[in-house]
N, C-alpha and C. Protein backbone atom coordinates (compact mmCIF):
# COMPACT_ATOMS: atom_id res chain seq x y z
N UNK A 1 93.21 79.14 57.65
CA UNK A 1 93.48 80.38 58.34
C UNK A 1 92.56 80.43 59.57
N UNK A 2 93.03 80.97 60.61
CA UNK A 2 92.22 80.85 62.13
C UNK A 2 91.26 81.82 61.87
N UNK A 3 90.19 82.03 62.57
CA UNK A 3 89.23 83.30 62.60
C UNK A 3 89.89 84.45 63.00
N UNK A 4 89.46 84.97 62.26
CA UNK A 4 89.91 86.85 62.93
C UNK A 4 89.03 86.60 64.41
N UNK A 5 90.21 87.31 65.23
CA UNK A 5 89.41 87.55 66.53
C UNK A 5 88.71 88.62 66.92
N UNK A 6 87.97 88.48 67.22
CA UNK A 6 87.05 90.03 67.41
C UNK A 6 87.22 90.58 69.26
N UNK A 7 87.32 91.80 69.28
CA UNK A 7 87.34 92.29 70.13
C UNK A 7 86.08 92.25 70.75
N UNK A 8 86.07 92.15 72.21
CA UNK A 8 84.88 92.42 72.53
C UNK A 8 84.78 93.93 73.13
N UNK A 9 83.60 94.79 73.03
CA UNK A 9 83.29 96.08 73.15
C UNK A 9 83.66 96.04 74.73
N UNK A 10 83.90 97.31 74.91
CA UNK A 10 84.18 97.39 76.42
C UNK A 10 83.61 98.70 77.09
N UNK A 11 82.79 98.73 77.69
CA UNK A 11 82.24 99.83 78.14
C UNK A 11 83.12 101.12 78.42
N UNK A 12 82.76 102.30 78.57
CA UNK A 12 83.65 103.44 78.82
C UNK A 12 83.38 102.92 80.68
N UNK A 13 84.53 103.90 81.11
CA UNK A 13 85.03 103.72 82.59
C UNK A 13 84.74 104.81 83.73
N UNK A 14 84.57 105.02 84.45
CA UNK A 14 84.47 106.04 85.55
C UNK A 14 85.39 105.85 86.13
N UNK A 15 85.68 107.36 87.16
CA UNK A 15 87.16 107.08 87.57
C UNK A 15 86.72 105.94 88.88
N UNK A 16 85.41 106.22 89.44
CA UNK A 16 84.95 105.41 90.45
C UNK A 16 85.64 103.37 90.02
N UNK A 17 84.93 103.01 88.61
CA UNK A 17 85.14 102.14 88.21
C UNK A 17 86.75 101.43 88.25
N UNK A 18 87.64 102.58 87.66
CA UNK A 18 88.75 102.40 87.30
C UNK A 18 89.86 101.83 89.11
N UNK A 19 89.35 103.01 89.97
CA UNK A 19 89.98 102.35 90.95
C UNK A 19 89.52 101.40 90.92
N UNK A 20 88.48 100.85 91.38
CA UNK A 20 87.95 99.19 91.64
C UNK A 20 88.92 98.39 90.60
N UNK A 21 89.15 98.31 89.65
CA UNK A 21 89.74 97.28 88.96
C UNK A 21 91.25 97.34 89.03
N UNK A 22 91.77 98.47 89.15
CA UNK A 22 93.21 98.44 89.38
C UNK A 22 93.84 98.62 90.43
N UNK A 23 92.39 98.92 91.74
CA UNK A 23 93.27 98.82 92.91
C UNK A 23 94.03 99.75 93.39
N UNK A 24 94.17 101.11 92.41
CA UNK A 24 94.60 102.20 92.77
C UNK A 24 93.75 103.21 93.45
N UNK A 25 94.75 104.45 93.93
CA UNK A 25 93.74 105.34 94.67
C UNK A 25 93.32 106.43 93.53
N UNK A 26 92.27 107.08 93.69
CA UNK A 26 91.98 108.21 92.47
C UNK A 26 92.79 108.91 92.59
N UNK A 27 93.55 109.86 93.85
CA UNK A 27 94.83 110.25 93.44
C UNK A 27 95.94 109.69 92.96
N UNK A 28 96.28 108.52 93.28
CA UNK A 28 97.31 107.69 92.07
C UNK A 28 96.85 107.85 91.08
N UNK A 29 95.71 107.70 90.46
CA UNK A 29 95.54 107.68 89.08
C UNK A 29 95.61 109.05 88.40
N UNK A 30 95.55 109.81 89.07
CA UNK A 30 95.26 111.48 88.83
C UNK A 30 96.81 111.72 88.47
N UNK A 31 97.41 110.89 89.29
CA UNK A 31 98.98 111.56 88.84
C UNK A 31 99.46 110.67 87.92
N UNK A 32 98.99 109.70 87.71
CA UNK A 32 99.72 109.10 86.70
C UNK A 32 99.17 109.12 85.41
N UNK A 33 98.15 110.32 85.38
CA UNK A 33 97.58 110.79 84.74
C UNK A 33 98.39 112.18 84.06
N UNK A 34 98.74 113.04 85.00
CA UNK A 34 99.37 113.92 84.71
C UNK A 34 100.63 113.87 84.55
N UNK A 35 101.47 112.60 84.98
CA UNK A 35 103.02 112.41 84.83
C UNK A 35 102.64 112.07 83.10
N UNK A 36 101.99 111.60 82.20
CA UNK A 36 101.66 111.17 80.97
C UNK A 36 101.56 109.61 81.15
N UNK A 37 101.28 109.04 82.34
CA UNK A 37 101.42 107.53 82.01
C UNK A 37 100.27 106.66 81.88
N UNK A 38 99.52 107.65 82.15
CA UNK A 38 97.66 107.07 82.22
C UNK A 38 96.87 107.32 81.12
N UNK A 39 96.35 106.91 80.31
CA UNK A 39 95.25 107.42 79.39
C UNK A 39 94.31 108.33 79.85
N UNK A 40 94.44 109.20 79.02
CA UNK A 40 93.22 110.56 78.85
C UNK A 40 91.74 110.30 79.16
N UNK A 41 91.26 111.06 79.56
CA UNK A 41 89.53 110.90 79.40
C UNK A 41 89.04 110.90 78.24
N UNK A 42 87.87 110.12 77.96
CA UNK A 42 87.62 110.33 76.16
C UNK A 42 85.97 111.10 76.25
N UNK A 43 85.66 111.58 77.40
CA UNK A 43 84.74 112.43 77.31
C UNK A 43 84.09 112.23 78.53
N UNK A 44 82.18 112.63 78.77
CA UNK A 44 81.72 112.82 79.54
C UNK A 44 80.55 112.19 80.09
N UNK A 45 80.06 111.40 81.20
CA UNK A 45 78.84 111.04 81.45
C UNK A 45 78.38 111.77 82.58
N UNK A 46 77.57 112.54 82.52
CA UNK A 46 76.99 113.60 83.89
C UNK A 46 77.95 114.73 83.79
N UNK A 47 78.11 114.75 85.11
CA UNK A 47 79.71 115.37 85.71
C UNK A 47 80.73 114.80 85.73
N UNK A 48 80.71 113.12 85.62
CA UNK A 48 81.82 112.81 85.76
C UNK A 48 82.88 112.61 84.24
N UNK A 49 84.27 112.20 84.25
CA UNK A 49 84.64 111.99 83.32
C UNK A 49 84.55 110.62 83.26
N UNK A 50 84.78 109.99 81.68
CA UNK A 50 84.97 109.08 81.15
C UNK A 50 86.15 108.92 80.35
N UNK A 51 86.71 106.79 80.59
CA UNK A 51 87.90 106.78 79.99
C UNK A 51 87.19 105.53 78.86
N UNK A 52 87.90 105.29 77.69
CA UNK A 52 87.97 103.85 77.30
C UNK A 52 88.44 102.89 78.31
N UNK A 53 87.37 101.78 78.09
CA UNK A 53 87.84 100.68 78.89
C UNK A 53 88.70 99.76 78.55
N UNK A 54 88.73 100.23 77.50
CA UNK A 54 90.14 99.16 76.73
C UNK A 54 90.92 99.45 76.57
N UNK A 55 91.51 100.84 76.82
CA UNK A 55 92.67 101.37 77.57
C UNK A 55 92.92 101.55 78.63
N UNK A 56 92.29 101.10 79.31
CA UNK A 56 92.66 101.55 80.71
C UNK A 56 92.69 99.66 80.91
N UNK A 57 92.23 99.01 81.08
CA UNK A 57 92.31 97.59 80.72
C UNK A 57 93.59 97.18 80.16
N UNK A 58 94.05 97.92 79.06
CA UNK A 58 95.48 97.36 78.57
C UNK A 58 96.60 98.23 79.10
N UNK A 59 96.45 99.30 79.82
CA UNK A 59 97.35 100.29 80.94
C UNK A 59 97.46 99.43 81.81
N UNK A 60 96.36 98.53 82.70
CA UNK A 60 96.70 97.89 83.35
C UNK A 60 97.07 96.20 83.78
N UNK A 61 97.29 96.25 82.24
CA UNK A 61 98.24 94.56 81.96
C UNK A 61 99.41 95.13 82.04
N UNK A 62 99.76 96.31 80.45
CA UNK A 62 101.14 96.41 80.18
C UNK A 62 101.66 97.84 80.41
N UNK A 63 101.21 98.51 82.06
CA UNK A 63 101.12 99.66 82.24
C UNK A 63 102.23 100.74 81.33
N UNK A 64 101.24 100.98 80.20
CA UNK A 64 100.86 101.66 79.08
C UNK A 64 99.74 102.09 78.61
């Protein structure tokens, strides 16, 4: 039997972060946020919000 694969941890995201990797604008993401096609914030660092990075990472392979 192969090894179970382990995930590797993925830091939470800023929206700052999130454009950089997907290349979108924060208003694109804001709306595709609110159309339902973006993952939610999963809470807070400072003022800003925070997303999982491993959703937003797999939103933007199999934008889902």
């Amino acid at each position: 039997m192969p090894p179970a694969r382990r995930l590797r941890p993925v830091a939470p995201m800023t929206l700052s972060e999130i454009t950089e990797i997907t290349g979108r604008s924060r208003i694109s993401i804001w709306r595709y946020r609110r159309a339902g096609l973006f993952p939610e914030p999963i809470g807070r660092r400072g003022k800003s919000l925070i997303w999982d990075g491993r959703a937003v990472r797999r939103w933007k392979m199999t934008g889902r």
